[in-house]
C-alpha atoms as a PDB file:
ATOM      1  CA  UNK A   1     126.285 -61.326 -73.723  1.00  0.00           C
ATOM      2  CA  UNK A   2     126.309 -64.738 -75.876  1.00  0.00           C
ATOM      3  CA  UNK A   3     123.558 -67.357 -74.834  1.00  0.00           C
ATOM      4  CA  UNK A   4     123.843 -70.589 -76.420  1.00  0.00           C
ATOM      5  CA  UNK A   5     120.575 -72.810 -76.630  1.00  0.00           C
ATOM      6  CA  UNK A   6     121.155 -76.782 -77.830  1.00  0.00           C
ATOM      7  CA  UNK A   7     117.932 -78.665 -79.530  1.00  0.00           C
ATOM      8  CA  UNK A   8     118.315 -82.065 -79.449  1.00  0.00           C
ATOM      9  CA  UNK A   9     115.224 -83.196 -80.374  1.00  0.00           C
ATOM     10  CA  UNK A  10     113.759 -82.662 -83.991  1.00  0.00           C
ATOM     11  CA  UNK A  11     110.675 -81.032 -82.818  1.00  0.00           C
ATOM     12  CA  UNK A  12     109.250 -77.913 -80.595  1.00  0.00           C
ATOM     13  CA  UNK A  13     106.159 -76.441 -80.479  1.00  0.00           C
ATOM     14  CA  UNK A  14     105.561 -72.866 -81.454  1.00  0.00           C
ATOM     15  CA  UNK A  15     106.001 -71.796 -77.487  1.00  0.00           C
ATOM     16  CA  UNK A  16     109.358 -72.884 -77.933  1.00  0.00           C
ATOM     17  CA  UNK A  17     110.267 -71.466 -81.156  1.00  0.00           C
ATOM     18  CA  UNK A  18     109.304 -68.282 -79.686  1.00  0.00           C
ATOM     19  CA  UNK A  19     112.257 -68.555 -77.371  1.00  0.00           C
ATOM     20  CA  UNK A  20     114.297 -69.948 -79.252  1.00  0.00           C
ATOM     21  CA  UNK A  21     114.371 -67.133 -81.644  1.00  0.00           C
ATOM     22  CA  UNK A  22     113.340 -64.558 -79.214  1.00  0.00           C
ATOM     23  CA  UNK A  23     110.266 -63.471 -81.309  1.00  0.00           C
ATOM     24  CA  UNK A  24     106.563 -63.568 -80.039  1.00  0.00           C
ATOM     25  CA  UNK A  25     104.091 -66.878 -80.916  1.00  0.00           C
ATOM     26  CA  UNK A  26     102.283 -64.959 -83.004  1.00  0.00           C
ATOM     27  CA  UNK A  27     104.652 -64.135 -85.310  1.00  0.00           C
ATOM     28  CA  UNK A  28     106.005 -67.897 -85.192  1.00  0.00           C
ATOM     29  CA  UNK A  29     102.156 -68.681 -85.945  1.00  0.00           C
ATOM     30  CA  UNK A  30     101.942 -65.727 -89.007  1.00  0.00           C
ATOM     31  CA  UNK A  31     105.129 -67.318 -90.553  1.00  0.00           C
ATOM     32  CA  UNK A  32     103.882 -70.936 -89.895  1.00  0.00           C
ATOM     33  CA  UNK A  33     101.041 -70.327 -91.813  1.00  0.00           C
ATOM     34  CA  UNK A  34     102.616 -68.097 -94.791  1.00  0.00           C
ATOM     35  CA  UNK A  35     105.629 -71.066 -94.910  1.00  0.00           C
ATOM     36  CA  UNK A  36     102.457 -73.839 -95.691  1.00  0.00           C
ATOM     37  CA  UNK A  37      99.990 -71.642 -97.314  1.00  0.00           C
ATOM     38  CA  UNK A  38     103.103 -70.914-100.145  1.00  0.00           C
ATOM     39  CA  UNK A  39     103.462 -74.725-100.058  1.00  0.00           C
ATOM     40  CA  UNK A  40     107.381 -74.341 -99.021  1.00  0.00           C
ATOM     41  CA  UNK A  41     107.166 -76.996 -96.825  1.00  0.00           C
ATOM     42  CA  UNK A  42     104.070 -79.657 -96.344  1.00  0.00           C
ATOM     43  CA  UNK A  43     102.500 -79.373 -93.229  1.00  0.00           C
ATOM     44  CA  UNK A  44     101.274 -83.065 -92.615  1.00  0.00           C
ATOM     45  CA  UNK A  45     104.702 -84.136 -93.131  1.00  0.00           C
ATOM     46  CA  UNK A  46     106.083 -81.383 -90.560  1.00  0.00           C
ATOM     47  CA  UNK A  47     103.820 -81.326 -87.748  1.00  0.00           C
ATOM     48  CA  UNK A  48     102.424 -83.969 -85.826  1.00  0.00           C
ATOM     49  CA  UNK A  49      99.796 -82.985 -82.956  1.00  0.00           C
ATOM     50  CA  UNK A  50     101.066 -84.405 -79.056  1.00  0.00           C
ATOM     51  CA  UNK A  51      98.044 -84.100 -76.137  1.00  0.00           C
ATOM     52  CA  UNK A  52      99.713 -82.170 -72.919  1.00  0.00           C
ATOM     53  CA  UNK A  53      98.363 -82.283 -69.865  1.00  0.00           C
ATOM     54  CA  UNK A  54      98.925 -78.598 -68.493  1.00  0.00           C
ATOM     55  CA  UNK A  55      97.441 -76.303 -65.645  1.00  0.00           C
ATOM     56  CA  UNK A  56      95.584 -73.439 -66.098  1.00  0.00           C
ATOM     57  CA  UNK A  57      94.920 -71.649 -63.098  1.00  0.00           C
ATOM     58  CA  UNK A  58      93.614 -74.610 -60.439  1.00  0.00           C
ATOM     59  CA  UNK A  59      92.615 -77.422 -62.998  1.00  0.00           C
ATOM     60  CA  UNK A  60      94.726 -79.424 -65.283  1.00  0.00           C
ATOM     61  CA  UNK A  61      93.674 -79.582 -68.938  1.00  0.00           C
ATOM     62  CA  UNK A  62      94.605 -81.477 -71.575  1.00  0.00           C
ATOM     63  CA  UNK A  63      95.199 -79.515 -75.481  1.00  0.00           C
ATOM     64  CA  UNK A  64      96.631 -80.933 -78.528  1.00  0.00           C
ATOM     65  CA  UNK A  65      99.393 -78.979 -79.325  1.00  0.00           C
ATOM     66  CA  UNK A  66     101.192 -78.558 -82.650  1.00  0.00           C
ATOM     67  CA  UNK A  67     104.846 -79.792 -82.737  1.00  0.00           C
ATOM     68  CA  UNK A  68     106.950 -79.228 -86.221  1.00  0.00           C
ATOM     69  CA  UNK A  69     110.351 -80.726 -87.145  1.00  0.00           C
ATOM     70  CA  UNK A  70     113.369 -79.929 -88.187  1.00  0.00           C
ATOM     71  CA  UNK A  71     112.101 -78.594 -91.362  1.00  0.00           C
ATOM     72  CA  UNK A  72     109.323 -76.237 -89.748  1.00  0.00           C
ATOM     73  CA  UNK A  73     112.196 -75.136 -86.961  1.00  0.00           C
ATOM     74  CA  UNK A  74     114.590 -74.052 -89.992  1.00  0.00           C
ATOM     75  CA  UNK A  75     111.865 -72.419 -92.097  1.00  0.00           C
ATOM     76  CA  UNK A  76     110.966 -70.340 -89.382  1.00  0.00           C
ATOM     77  CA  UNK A  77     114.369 -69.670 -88.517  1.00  0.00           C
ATOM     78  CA  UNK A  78     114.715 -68.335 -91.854  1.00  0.00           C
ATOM     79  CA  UNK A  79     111.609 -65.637 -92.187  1.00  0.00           C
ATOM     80  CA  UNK A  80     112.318 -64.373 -88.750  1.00  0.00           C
ATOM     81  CA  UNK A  81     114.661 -60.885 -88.915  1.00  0.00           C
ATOM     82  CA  UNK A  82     116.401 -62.008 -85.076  1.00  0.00           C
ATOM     83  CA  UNK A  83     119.887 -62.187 -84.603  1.00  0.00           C
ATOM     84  CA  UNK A  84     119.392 -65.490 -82.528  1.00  0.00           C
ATOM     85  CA  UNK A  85     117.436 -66.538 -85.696  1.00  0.00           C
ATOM     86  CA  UNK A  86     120.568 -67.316 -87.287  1.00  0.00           C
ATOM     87  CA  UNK A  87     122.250 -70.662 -86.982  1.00  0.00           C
ATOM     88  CA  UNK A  88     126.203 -70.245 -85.333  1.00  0.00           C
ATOM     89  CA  UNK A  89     127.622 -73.439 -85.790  1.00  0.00           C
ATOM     90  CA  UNK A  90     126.393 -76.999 -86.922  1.00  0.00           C
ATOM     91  CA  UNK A  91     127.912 -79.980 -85.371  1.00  0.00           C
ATOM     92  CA  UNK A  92     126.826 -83.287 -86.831  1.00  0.00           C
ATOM     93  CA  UNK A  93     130.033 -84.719 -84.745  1.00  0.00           C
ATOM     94  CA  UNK A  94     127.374 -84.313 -81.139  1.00  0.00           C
ATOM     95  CA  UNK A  95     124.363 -86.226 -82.768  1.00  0.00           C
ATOM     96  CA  UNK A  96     123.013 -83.212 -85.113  1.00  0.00           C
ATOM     97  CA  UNK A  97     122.643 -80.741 -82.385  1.00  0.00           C
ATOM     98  CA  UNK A  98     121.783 -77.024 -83.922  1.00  0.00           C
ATOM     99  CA  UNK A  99     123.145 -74.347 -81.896  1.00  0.00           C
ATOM    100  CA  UNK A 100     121.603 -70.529 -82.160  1.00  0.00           C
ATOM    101  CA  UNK A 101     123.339 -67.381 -80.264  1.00  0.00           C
END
């Protein structure tokens, strides 16, 4: 079974990476922070923090949450050993979509 997932926006937050490459958070966190601790990519210029409203059992609760761009995404993509890890195809032609199988 192929599934194809499109990103067309330049950044996704760790949760999403996750699924993306079907790996767990914390081992899209672990590789976050060996990818900026080696200095292979800069993290101010990668991640920018967005506040999200979510709910949490009853209440709703705001948290800053970590997004990373394009550069983070492929990094990660890189370090993780997961077939979907791997890009497929690029297609600049549909606006710079990335698609993963």
């Amino acid at each position: 079974m192929t599934q194809q997932i499109e990103i067309f926006t330049t950044q996704d937050g760790q949760a999403q990476m996750s699924l993306l490459f079907d790996t767990s958070t914390d081992n899209v966190s672990l590789h976050l922070k060996n990818i900026f601790h080696s200095l292979e990519i800069d993290e101010e210029a990668t991640t920018e923090e967005f506040s999200v409203v979510r709910e949490e059992g009853t209440r709703k609760v705001q948290r800053q949450l970590k997004h990373y761009n394009l550069d983070g995404i492929i990094s990660i993509g890189y370090r993780i050993s997961s077939r979907r890890a791997r890009p497929k195809e690029i297609d600049d032609s549909a606006g710079g979509a990335f698609y993963f199988t």
